[in-house]
Protein backbone atom coordinates (compact mmCIF):
# COMPACT_ATOMS: atom_id res chain seq x y z
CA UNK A 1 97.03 38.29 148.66
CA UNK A 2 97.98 38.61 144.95
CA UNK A 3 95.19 37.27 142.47
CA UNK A 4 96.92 34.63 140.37
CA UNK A 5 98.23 33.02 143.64
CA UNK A 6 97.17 29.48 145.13
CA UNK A 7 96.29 31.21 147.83
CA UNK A 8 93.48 33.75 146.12
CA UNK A 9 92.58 30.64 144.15
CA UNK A 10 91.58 29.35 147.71
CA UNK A 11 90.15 32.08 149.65
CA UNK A 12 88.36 32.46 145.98
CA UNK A 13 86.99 29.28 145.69
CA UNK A 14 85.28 30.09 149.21
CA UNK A 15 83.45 32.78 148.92
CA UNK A 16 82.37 31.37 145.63
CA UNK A 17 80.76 28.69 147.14
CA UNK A 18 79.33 30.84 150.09
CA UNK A 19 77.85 32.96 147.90
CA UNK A 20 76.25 30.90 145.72
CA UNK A 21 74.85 28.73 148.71
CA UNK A 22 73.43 32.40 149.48
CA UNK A 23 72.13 33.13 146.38
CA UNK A 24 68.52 34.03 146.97
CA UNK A 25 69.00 35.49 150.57
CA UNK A 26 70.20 39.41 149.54
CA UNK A 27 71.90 40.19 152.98
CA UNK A 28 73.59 37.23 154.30
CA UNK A 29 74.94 37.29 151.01
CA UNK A 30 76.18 40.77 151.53
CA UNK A 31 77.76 40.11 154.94
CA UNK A 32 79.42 37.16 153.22
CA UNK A 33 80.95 39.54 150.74
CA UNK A 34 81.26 42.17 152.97
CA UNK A 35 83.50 39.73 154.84
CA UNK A 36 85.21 38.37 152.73
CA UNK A 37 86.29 42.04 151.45
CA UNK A 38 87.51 42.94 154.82
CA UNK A 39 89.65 39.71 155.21
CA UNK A 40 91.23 40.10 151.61
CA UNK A 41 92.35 43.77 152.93
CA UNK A 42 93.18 42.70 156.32
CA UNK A 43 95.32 40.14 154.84
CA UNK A 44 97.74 43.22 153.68
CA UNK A 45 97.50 44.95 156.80
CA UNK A 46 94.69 44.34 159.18
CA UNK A 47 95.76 47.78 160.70
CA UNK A 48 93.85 49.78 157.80
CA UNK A 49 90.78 47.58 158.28
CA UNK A 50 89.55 50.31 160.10
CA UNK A 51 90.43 53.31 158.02
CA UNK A 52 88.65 51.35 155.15
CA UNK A 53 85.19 51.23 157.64
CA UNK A 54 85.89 54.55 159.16
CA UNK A 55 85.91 56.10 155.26
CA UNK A 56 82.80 54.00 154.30
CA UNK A 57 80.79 54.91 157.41
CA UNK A 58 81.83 58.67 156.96
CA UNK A 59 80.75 58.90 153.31
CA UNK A 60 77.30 56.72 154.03
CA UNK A 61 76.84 59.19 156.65
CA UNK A 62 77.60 62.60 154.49
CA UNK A 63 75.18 60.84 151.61
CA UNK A 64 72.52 60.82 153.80
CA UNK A 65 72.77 64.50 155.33
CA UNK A 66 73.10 65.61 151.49
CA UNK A 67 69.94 63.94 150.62
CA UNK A 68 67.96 65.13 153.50
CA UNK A 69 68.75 68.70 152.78
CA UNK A 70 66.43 70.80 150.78
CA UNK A 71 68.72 73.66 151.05
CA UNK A 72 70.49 73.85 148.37
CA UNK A 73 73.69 76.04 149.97
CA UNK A 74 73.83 73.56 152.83
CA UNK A 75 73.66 70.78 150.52
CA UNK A 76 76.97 72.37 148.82
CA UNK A 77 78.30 73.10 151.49
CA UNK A 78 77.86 69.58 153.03
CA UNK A 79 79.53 68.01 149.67
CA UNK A 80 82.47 70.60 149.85
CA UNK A 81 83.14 69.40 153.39
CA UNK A 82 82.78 65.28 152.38
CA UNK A 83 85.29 65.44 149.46
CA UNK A 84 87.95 67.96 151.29
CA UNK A 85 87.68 65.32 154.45
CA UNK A 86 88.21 62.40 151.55
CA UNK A 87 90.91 64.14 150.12
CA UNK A 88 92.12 65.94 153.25
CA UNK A 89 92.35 61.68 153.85
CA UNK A 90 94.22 60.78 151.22
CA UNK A 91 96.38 63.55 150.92
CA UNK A 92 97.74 63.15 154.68
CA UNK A 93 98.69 59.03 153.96
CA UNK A 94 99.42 59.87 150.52
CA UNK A 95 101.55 63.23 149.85
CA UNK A 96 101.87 64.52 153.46
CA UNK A 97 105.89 63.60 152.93
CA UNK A 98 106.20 64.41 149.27
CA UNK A 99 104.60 68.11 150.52
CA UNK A 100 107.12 68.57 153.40
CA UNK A 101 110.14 67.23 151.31
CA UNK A 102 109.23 70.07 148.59
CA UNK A 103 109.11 72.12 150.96
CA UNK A 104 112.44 71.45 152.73
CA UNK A 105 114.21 71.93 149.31
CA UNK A 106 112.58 75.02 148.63
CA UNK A 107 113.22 76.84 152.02
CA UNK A 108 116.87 75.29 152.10
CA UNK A 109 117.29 76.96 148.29
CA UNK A 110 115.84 80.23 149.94
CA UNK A 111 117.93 79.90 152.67
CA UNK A 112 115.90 80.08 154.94
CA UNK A 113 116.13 75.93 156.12
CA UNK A 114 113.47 74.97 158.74
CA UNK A 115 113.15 71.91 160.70
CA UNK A 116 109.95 70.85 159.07
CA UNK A 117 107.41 68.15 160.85
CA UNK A 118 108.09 64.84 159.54
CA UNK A 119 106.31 62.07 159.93
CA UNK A 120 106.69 58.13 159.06
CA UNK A 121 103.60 57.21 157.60
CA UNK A 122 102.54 53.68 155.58
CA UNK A 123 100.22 54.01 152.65
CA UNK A 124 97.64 51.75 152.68
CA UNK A 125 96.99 49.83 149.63
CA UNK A 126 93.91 51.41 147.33
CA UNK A 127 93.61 54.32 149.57
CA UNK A 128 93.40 55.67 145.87
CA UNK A 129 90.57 53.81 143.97
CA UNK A 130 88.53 53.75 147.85
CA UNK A 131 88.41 57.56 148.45
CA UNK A 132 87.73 58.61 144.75
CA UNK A 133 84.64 55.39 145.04
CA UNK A 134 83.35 57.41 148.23
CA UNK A 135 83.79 61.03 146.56
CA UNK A 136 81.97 59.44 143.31
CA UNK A 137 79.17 58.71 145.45
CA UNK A 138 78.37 61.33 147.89
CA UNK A 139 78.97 63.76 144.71
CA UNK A 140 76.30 61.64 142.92
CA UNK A 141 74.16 61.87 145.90
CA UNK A 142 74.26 65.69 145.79
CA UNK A 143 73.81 65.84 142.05
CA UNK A 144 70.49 63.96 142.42
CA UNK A 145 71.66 61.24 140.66
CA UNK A 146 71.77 58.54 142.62
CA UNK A 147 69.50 58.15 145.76
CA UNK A 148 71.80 57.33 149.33
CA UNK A 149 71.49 53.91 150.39
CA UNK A 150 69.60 53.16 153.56
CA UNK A 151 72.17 50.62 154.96
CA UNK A 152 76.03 51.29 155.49
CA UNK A 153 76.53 48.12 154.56
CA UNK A 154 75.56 48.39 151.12
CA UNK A 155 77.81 51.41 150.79
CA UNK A 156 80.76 49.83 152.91
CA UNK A 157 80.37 46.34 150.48
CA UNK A 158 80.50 48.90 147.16
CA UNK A 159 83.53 50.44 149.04
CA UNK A 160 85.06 47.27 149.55
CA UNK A 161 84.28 44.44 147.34
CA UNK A 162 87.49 43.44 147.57
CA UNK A 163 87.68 42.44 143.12
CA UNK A 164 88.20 45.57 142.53
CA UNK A 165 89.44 47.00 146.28
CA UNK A 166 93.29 47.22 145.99
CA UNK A 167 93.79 48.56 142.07
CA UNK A 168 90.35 49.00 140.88
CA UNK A 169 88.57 49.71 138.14
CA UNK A 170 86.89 52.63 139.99
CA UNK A 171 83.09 51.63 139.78
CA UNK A 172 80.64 53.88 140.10
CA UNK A 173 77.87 53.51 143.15
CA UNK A 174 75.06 53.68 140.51
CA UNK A 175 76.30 50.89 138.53
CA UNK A 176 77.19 48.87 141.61
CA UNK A 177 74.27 49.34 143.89
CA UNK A 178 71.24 48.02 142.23
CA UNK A 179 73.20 44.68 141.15
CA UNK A 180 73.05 44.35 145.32
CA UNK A 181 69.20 44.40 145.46
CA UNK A 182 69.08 41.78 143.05
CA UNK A 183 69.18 37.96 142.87
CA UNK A 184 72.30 37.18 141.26
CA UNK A 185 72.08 34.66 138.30
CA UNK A 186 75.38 32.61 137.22
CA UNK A 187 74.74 31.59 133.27
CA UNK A 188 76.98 29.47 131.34
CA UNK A 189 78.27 33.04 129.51
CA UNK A 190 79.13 34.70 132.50
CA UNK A 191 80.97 31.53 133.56
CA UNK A 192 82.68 31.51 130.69
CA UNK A 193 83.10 35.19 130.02
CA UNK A 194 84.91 35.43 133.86
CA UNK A 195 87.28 32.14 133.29
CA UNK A 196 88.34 34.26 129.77
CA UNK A 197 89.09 37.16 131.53
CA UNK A 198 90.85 35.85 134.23
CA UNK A 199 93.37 33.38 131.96
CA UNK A 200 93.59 36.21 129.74
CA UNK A 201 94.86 38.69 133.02
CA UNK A 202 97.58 35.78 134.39
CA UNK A 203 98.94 35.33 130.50
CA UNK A 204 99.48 38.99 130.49
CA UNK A 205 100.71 39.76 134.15
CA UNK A 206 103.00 36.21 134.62
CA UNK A 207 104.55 35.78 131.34
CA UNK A 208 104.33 39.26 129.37
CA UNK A 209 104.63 42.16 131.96
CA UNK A 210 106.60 39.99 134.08
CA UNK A 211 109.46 38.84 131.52
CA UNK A 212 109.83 42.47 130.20
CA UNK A 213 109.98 43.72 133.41
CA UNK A 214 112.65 40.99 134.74
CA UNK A 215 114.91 40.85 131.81
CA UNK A 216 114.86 44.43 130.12
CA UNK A 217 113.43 47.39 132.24
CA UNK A 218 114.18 46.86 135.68
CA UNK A 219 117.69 46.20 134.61
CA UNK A 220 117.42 49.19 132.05
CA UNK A 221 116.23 52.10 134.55
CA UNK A 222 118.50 50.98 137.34
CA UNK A 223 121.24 52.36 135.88
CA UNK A 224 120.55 53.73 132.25
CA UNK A 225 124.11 55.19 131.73
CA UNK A 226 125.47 51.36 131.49
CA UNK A 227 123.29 50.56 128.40
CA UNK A 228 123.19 50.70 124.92
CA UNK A 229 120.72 53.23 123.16
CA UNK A 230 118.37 50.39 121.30
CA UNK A 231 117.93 48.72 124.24
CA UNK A 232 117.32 52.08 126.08
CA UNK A 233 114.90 52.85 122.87
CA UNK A 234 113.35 49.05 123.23
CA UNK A 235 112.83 50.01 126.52
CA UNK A 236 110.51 52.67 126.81
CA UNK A 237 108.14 50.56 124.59
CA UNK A 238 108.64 47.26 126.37
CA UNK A 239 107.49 49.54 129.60
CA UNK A 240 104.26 50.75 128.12
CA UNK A 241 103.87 47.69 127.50
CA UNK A 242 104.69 46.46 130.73
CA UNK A 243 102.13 48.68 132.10
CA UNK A 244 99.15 47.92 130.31
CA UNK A 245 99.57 43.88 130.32
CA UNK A 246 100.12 44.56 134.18
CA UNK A 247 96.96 46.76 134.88
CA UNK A 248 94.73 45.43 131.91
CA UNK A 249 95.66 42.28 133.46
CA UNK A 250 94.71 42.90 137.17
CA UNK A 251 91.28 44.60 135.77
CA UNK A 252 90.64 41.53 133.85
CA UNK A 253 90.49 39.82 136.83
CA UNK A 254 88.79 41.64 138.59
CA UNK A 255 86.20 41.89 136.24
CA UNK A 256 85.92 38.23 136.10
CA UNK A 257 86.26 37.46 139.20
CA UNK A 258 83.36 39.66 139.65
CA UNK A 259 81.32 38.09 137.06
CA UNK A 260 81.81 34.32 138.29
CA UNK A 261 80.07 36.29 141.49
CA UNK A 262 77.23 37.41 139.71
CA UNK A 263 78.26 41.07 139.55
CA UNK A 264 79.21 42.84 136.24
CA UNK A 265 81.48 45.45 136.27
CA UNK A 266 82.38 48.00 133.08
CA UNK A 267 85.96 47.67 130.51
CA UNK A 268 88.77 49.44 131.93
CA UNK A 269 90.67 48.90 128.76
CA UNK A 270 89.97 48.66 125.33
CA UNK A 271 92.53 48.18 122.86
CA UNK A 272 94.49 51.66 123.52
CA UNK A 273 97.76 51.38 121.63
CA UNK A 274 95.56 50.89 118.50
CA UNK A 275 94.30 54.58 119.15
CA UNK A 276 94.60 57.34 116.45
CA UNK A 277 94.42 60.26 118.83
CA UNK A 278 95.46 61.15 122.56
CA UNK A 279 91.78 62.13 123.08
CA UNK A 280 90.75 58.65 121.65
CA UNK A 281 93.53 56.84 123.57
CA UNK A 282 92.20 58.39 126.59
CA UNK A 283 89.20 57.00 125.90
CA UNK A 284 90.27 53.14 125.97
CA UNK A 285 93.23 53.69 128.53
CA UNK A 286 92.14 52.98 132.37
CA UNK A 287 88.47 54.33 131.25
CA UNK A 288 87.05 54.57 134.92
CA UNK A 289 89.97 56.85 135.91
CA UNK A 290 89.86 59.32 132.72
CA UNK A 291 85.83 58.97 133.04
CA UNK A 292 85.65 60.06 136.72
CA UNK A 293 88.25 62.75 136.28
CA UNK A 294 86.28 63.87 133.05
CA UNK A 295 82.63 63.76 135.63
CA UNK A 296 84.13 65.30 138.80
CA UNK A 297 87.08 67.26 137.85
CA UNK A 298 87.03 68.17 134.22
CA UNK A 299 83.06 68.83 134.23
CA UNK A 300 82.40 70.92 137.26
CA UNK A 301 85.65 73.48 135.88
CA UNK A 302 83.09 74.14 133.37
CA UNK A 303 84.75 72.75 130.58
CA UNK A 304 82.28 71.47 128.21
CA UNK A 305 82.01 71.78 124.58
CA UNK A 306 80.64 75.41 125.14
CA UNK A 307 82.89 76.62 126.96
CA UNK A 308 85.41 77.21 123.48
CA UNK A 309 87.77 79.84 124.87
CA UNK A 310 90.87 79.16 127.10
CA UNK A 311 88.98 78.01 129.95
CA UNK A 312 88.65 74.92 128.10
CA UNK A 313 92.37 74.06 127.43
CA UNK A 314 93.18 75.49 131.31
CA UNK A 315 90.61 73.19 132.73
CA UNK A 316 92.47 69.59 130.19
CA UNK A 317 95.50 70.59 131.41
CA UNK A 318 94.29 70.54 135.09
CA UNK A 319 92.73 67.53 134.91
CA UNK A 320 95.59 65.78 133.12
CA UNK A 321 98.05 67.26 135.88
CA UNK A 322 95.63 66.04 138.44
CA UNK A 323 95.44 62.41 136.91
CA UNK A 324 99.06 62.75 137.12
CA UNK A 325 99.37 63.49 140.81
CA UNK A 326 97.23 60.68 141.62
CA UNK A 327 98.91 58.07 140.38
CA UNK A 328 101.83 59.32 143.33
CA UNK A 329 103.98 61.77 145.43
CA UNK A 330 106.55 62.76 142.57
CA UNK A 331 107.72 65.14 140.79
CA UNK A 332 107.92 62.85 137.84
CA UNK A 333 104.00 62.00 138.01
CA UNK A 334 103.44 65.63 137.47
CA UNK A 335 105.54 66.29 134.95
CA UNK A 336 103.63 63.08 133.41
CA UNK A 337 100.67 64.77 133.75
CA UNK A 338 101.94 68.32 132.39
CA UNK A 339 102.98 66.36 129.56
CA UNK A 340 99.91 64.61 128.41
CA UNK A 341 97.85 67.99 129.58
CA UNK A 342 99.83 70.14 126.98
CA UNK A 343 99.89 67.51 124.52
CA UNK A 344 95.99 67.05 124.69
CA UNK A 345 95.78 71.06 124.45
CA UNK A 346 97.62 70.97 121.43
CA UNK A 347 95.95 68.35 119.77
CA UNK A 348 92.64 70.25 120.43
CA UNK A 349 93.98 73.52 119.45
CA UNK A 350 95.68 71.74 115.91
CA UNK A 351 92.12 69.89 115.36
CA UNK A 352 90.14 72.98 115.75
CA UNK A 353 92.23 75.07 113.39
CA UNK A 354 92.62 72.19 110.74
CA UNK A 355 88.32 72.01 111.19
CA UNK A 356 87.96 76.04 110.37
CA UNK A 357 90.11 75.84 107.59
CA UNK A 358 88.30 72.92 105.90
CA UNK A 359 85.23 74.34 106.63
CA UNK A 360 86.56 77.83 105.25
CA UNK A 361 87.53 76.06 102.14
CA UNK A 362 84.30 74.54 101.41
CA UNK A 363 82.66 77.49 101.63
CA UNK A 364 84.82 79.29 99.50
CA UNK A 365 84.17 76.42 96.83
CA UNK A 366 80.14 76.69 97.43
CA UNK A 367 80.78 79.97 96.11
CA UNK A 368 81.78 79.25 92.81
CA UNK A 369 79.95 78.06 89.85
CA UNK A 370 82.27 75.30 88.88
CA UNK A 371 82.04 73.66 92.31
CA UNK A 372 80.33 70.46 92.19
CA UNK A 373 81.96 68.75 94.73
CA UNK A 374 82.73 68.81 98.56
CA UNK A 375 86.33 68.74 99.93
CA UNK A 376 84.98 67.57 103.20
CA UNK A 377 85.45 63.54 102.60
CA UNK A 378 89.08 62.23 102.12
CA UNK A 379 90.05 59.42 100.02
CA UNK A 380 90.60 56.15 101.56
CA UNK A 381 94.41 56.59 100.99
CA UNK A 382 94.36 59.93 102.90
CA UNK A 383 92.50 58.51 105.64
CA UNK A 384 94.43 55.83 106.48
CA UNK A 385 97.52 57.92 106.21
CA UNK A 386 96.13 60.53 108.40
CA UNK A 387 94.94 57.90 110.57
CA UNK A 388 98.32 56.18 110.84
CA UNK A 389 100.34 59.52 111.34
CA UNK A 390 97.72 59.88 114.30
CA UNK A 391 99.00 56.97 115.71
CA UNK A 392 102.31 56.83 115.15
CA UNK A 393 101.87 60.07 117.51
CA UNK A 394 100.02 59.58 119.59
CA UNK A 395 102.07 56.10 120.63
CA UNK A 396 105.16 57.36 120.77
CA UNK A 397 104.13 60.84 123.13
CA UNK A 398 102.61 58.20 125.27
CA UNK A 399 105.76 55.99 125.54
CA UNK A 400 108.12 58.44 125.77
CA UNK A 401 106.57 60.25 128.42
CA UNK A 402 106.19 57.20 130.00
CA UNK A 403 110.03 57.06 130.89
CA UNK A 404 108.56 59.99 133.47
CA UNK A 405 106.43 57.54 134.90
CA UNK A 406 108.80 54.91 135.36
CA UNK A 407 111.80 56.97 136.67
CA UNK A 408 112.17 56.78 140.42
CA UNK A 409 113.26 59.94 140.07
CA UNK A 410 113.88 62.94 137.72
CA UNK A 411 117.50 62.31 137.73
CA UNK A 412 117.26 58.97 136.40
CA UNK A 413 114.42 60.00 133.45
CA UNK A 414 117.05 62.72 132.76
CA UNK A 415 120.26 59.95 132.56
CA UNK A 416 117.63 57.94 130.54
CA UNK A 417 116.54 60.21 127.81
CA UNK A 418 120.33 61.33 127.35
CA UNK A 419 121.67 57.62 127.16
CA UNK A 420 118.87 57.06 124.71
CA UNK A 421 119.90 59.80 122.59
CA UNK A 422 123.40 58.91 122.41
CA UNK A 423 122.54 56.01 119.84
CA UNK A 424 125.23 54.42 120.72
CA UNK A 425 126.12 50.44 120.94
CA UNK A 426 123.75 47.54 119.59
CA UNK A 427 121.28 45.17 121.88
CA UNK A 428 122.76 43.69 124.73
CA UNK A 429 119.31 42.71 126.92
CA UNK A 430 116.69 42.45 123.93
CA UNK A 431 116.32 39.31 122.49
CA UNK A 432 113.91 37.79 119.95
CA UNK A 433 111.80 36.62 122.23
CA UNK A 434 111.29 40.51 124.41
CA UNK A 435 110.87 41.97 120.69
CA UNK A 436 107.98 39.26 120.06
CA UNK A 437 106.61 39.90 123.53
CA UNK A 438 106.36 44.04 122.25
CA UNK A 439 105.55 43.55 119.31
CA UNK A 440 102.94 41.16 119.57
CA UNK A 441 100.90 42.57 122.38
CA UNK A 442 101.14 45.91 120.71
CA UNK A 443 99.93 44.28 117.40
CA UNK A 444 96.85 42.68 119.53
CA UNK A 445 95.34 45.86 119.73
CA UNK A 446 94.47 46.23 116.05
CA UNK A 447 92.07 43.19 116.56
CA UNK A 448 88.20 43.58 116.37
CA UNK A 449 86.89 45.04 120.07
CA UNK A 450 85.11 42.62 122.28
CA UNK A 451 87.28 39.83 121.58
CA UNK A 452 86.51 37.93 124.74
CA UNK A 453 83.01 38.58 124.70
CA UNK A 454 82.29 36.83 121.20
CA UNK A 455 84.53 34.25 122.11
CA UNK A 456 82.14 33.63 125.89
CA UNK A 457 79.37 33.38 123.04
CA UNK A 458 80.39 30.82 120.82
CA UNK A 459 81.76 29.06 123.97
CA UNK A 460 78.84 29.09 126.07
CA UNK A 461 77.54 25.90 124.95
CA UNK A 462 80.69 23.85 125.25
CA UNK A 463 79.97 20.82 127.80
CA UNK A 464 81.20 21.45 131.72
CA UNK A 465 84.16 19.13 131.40
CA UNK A 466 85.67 20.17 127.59
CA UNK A 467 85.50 24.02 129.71
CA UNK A 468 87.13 22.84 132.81
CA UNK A 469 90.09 21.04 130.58
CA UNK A 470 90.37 24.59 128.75
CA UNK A 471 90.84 26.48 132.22
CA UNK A 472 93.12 23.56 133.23
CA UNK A 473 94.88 23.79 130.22
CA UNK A 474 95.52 26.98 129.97
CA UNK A 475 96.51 27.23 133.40
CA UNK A 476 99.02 24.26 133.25
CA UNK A 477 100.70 26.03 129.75
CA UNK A 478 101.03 29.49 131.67
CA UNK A 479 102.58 27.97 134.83
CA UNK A 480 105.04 25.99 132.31
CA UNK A 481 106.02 29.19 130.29
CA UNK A 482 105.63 31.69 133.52
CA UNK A 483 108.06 32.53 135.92
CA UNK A 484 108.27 31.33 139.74
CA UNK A 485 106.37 33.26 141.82
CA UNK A 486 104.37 36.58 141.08
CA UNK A 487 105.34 40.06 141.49
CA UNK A 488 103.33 42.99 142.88
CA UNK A 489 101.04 44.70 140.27
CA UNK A 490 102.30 47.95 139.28
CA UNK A 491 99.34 49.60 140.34
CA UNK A 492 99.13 48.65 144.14
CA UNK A 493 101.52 51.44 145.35
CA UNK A 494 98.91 53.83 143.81
């Protein structure tokens, strides 16, 4: 069930009113939405209905044991054994094949070819975003932050609320939780904010994402060889581009649809191509993924800002290649990750240096009489050509590494990047209109933050009907400019 369908409007619409009706009764509301969750899964593939209760139970289950344990190596060793079974979980659904294929090519270029075990196994959709929700909170648990929930079917409803099920944003248990002990209140801004956010996610996904995907990079990475290098240059940005509107979109959805429930749920995104840095980018880009790798991966490495020696830029890199592997079972998701690991290394490494020898330099000018003055604050000028070298950087690593991402396959990133560099032939598949399409939504980014918020504010007051005939509106002009029918978000096969 796709979210800017008629039939999510429906099955929306629904539990809406259910919920609502349930308002002040805290758990038939919750078996509502617990429900409703498992339905909007089931509607996929009712067979992983159970794998979805058999992981919530299992994690409910390890909170509690964690919690009742005083001893603190049983409580470790408790956690240990509740995140290898998640990930033992994932991995088996998720890179069982990718594992055994790697290994077939590696024995066959030993020469030493096995028959190796295969298996034909689905993927369920959000096995991702589910099993890092239920590591998040047993992990939290056992950190004492967060005390386990008495009732599995609080923790199987945070597991499942099905908003953010299938592509999050990955919510954290403490932030979810206590919103389910409480009497939810619909106000005219939340109304408002959640109608914003979701016309704002169908613009992006049916017109943006999907025309650039349609008319310029499918065709494009299907067979790079047969095109020209500016559109094979076009490309790569009209894909990053592709990839935000697509996932910013399904988030802003998600989010709203979860406000217009009564729940509120954190940014995922926030303005990232207007980023000066790879550290700040990561920052605004999919910010419950980079946070939750930064609090359970990153973190318990021990790579905080004390730790300055090369245990810090080991433990980046890891996490970056990790990020990478998540998002699937190829080689080119690694090599994605390997990428934006070294680059993030470097930038630290370049940033620290650059800070010593500023720092070296004012004290050397401390030291003599004439010095007056620090060297420490740049002119405007410099700053905003410092700051626009940092972007111009840290863009451009992000799209061009993104032709990893995209690539079925390393053969095709490798036919890309050497079509590209041909520069040969002029535009054959961008038009005006795909160049507006880039260039605008990249452009959108350089806007003020919280766009959508101040704009819920002013609106909030606006009569019932003038805010229905701007939902209608803007409905009717994106099903006039959209394309039939809706693909896939980019994001379910992860």
């Amino acid at each position: 069930m796709l979210f800017p369908t008629p039939q999510f409007a429906i099955f929306f619409f629904a539990v809406f009113v259910a919920v609502w009706a349930l308002r002040v009764r805290t758990e038939p509301r919750k078996l509502v939405l617990l429900a409703a969750s498992y339905f909007f899964y089931g509607y996929w593939d009712w067979r992983f209905m159970a794998l979805l209760a058999a992981s919530s139970l299992f994690n409910w289950g390890a909170g509690l044991a964690v919690a009742a344990s005083n001893n603190e190596t049983t409580r470790y060793r408790l956690v240990a054994v509740a995140t290898a079974t998640n990930l033992g979980l994932l991995g088996l659904f998720k890179y069982y094949n990718f594992f055994i294929d790697s290994l077939t090519d590696l024995t066959l270029s030993l020469g030493i070819a096995r028959d190796m075990p295969f298996l034909e196994i689905i993927l369920p959709i959000g096995i991702s975003f589910f099993t890092f929700q239920g590591i998040s909170y047993v992990v939290d648990v056992y950190r004492r932050q967060l005390k386990p929930v008495a009732s599995p079917i609080d923790l199987a409803l945070y597991i499942s609320f099905f908003p953010q099920l299938v592509a999050g944003p990955i919510v954290r248990a403490s932030h979810f939780l206590p919103q389910l002990a409480k009497t939810p209140v619909l106000t005219r801004t939340a109304v408002t904010y959640g109608f914003l956010l979701i016309l704002n996610g169908i613009l992006k996904k049916t017109v943006i994402a999907h025309y650039l995907a349609a008319e310029l990079i499918d065709p494009l990475f299907a067979n790079p060889e047969q095109h020209s290098s500016l559109d094979l240059i076009a490309g790569q940005y009209a894909y990053v581009v592709q990839v935000y509107c697509d996932f910013s979109a399904y988030s802003d959805i998600a989010i709203g649809a979860a406000a217009l429930l009564g729940y509120r749920f954190r940014k995922n995104f926030d303005r990232p191509f207007g980023a000066t840095s790879l550290q700040q980018f990561w920052q605004r880009w999919h910010i419950s993924l980079s946070t939750w790798l930064r609090d359970y991966v990153y973190r318990p490495l021990r790579g905080d800002k004390r730790d300055a020696g090369w245990r810090m830029y080991r433990n980046m890199f890891l996490t970056m290649l990790i990020g990478g592997l998540w998002h699937g079972a190829n080689w080119t998701f690694v090599i994605w990750g390997a990428i934006h690991g070294s680059a993030l290394v470097i930038e630290r490494v370049v940033k620290t240096r650059w800070h010593d020898w500023q720092n070296s330099r004012m004290r050397l000018s401390s030291l003599g009489a004439a010095a007056t003055t620090t060297h420490a604050t740049p002119t405007p000028l410099a700053a905003f050509a410092a700051a626009a070298v940092g972007w111009f950087i840290t863009f451009h690593m992000f799209s061009l590494a993104g032709i990893f991402f995209r690539s079925p396959e390393l053969a095709t990133a490798t036919e890309y990047f050497s079509a590209m560099s041909a520069f040969e032939g002029g535009a054959q598949l961008l038009t005006p209109f795909l160049l507006a399409l880039i260039v605008g939504a990249v452009a959108m980014h350089f806007r003020p933050g919280n766009g959508i918020e101040r704009m819920a504010e002013r609106m909030r007051d606006w009569p019932a009907l003038a805010l229905g005939l701007m939902l209608g509106g803007g409905l009717f002009l994106i099903g006039t400019i959209g394309p039939e029918g809706v693909a896939p978000f980019i994001y379910f096969q992860f």
